[in-house]
Protein backbone atom coordinates (compact mmCIF):
# COMPACT_ATOMS: atom_id res chain seq x y z
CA UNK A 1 -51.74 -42.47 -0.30
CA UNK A 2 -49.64 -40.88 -3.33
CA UNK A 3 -50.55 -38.71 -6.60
CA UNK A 4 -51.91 -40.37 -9.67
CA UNK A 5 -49.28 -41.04 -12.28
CA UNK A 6 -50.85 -40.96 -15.94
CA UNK A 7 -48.55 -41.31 -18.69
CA UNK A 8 -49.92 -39.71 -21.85
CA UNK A 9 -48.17 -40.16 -25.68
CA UNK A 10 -46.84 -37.13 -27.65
CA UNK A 11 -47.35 -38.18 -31.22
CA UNK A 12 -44.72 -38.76 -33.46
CA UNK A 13 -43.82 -34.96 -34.18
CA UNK A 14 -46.77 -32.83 -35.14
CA UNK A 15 -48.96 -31.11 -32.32
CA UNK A 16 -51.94 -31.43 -34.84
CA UNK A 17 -51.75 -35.49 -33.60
CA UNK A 18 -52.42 -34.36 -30.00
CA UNK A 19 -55.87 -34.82 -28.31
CA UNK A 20 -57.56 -32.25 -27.12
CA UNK A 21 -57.84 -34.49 -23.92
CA UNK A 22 -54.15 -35.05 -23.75
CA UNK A 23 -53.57 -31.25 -24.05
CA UNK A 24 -55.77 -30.80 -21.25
CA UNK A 25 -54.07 -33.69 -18.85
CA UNK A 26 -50.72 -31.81 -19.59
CA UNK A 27 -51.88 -28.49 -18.68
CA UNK A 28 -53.60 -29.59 -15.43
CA UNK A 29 -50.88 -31.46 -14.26
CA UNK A 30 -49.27 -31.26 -10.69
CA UNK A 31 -46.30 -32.00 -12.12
CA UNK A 32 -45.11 -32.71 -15.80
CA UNK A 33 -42.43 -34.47 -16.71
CA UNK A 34 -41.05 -36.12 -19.81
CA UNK A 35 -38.89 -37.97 -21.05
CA UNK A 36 -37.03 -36.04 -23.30
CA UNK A 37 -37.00 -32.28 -24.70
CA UNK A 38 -35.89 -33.59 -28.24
CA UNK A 39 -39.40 -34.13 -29.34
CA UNK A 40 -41.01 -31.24 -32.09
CA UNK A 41 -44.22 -30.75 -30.31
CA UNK A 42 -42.46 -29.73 -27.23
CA UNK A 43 -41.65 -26.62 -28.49
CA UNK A 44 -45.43 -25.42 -29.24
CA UNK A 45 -46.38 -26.69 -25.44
CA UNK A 46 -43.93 -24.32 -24.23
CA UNK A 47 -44.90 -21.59 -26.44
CA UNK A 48 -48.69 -22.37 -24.46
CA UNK A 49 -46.75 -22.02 -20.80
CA UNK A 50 -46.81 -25.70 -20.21
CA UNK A 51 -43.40 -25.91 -17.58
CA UNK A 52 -42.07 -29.55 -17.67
CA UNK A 53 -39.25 -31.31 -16.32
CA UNK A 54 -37.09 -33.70 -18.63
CA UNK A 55 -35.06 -36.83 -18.12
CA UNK A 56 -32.72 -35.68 -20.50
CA UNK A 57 -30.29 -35.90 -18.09
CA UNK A 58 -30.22 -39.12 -16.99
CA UNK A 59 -29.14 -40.08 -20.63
CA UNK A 60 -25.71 -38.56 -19.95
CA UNK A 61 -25.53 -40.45 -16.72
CA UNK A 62 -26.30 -43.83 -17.48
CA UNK A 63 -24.15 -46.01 -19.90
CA UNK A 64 -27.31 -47.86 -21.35
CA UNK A 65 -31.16 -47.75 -22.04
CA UNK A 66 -32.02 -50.39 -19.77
CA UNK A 67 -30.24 -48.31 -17.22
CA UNK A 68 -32.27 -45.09 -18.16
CA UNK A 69 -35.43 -46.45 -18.36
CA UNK A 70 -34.93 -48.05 -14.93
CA UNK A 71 -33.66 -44.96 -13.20
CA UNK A 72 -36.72 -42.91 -15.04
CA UNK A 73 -39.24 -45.32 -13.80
CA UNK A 74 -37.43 -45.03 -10.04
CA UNK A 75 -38.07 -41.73 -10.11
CA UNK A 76 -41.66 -40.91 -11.64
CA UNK A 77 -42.68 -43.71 -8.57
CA UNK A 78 -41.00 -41.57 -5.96
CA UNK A 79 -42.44 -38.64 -7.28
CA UNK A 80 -46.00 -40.18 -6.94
CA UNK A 81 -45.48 -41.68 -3.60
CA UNK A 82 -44.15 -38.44 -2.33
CA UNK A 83 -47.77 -36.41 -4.12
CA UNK A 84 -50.37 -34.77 -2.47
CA UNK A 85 -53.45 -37.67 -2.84
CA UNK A 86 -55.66 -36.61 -5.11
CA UNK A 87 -53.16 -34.77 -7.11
CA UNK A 88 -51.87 -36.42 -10.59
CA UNK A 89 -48.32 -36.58 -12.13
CA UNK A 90 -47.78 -36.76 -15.81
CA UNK A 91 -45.80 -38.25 -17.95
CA UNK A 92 -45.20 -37.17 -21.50
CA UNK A 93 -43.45 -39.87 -23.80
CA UNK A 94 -42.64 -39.64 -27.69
CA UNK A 95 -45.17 -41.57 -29.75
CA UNK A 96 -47.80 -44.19 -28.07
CA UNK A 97 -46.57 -45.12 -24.57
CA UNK A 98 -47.43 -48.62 -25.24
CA UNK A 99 -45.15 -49.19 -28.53
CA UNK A 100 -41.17 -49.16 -27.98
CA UNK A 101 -41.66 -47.01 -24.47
CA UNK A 102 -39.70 -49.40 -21.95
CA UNK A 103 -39.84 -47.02 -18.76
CA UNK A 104 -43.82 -47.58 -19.57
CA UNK A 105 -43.35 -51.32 -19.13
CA UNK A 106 -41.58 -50.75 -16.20
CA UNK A 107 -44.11 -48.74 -14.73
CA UNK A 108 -46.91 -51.09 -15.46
CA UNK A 109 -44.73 -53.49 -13.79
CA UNK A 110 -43.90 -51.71 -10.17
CA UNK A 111 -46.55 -49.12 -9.90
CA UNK A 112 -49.42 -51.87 -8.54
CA UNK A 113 -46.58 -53.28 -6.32
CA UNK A 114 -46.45 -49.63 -4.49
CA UNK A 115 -50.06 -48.98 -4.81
CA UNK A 116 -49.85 -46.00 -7.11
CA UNK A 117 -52.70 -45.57 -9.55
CA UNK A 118 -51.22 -45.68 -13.25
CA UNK A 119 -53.40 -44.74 -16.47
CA UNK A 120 -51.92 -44.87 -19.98
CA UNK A 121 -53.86 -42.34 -22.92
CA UNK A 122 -52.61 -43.31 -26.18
CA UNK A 123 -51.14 -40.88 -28.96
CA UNK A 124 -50.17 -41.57 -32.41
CA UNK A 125 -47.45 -43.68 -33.11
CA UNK A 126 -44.54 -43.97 -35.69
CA UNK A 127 -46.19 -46.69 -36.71
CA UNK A 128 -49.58 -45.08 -38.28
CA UNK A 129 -47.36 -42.61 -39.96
CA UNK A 130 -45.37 -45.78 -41.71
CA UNK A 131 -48.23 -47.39 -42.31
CA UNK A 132 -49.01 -44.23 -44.69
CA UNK A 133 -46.05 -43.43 -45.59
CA UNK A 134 -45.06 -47.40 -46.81
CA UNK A 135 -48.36 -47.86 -48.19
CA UNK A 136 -49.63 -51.08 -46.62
CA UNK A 137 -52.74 -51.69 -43.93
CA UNK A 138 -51.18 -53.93 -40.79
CA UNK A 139 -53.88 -56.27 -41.46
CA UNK A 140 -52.12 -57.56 -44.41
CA UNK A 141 -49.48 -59.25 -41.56
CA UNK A 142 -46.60 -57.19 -40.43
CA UNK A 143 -44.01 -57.30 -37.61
CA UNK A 144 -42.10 -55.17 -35.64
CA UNK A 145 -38.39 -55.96 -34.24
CA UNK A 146 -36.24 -54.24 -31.57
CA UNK A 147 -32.64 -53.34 -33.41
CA UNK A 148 -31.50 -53.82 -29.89
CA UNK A 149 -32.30 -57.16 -29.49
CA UNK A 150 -32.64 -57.96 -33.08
CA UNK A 151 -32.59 -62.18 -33.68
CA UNK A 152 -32.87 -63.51 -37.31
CA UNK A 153 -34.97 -66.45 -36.41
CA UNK A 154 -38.11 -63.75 -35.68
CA UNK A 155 -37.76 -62.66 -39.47
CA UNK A 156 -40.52 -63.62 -41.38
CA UNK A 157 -39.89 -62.51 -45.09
CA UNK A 158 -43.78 -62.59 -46.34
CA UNK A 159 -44.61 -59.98 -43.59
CA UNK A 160 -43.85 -56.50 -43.72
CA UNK A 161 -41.39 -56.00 -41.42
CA UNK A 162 -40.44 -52.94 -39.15
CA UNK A 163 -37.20 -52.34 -37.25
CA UNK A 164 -37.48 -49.87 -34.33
CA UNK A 165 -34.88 -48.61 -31.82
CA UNK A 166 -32.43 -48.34 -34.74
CA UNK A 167 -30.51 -45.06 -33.17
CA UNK A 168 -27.32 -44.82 -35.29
């Protein structure tokens, strides 16, 4: 038996965008990590009491994503395995933890495998706040690329297109 590990999203920057029911997985929380400190709303969970532990670390240590994401997913699955049953870990990710959130993937991936219960709760993404700010509904066609692994043959010019994981 292990804790629960439930990794909930952190909107893309203003604590009005958080659930109430997100709020309320954070606070009750065995254990709360996430995955970095250099998020906005972090600073008003603080300001509540909310103690969390980040990854921010790891990002120093590692000489690339893949390598950080890999070594964050490691870890949140020890961390469950080594919980009290009945207890639940959470993880706190910028955005929606199913858009752009690799150590999410990974965890969909490996937690089954060890028999650790996963749930993902959503959160806004940068992507409703584009889709207001550039003025166009998604069901007009649009696409989203990774910068990382950009390839020109995925360009299609009569779709909006998004680029993501652009970091410099």
């Amino acid at each position: 038996m292990s804790a629960a590990l439930t990794v909930v999203g952190l909107g893309s920057g203003d604590a009005d965008q958080l659930t109430v029911g997100i709020i309320k997985k954070m606070k009750h929380a065995a254990t709360l990590y996430v995955r970095t400190l250099d998020h906005p709303v972090l600073n008003d969970l603080k300001q509540e009491g909310l103690e969390m532990t980040s990854f921010d670390a790891i990002y120093e240590a590692k000489d690339s994503f893949p390598e950080v994401y890999d070594e964050i997913a490691d870890r949140l699955i020890e961390a469950a395995r080594k919980g009290e049953p009945g207890t639940e870990i959470v993880y706190a990710v910028p955005g929606h933890p199913m858009v752009a959130e690799a150590s999410v993937r990974l965890l969909k991936e490996r937690c089954p495998q060890m028999g650790i219960s996963l749930r993902v709760l959503g959160g806004e993404s940068f992507l409703d706040e584009a889709f207001i700010r550039l003025g166009f509904d998604p069901i007009e066609g649009f696409q989203l690329l990774d910068a990382s692994s950009l390839n020109t043959e995925l360009v299609q010019p009569q779709l909006h297109t998004l680029i993501g994981q652009v970091y410099d």
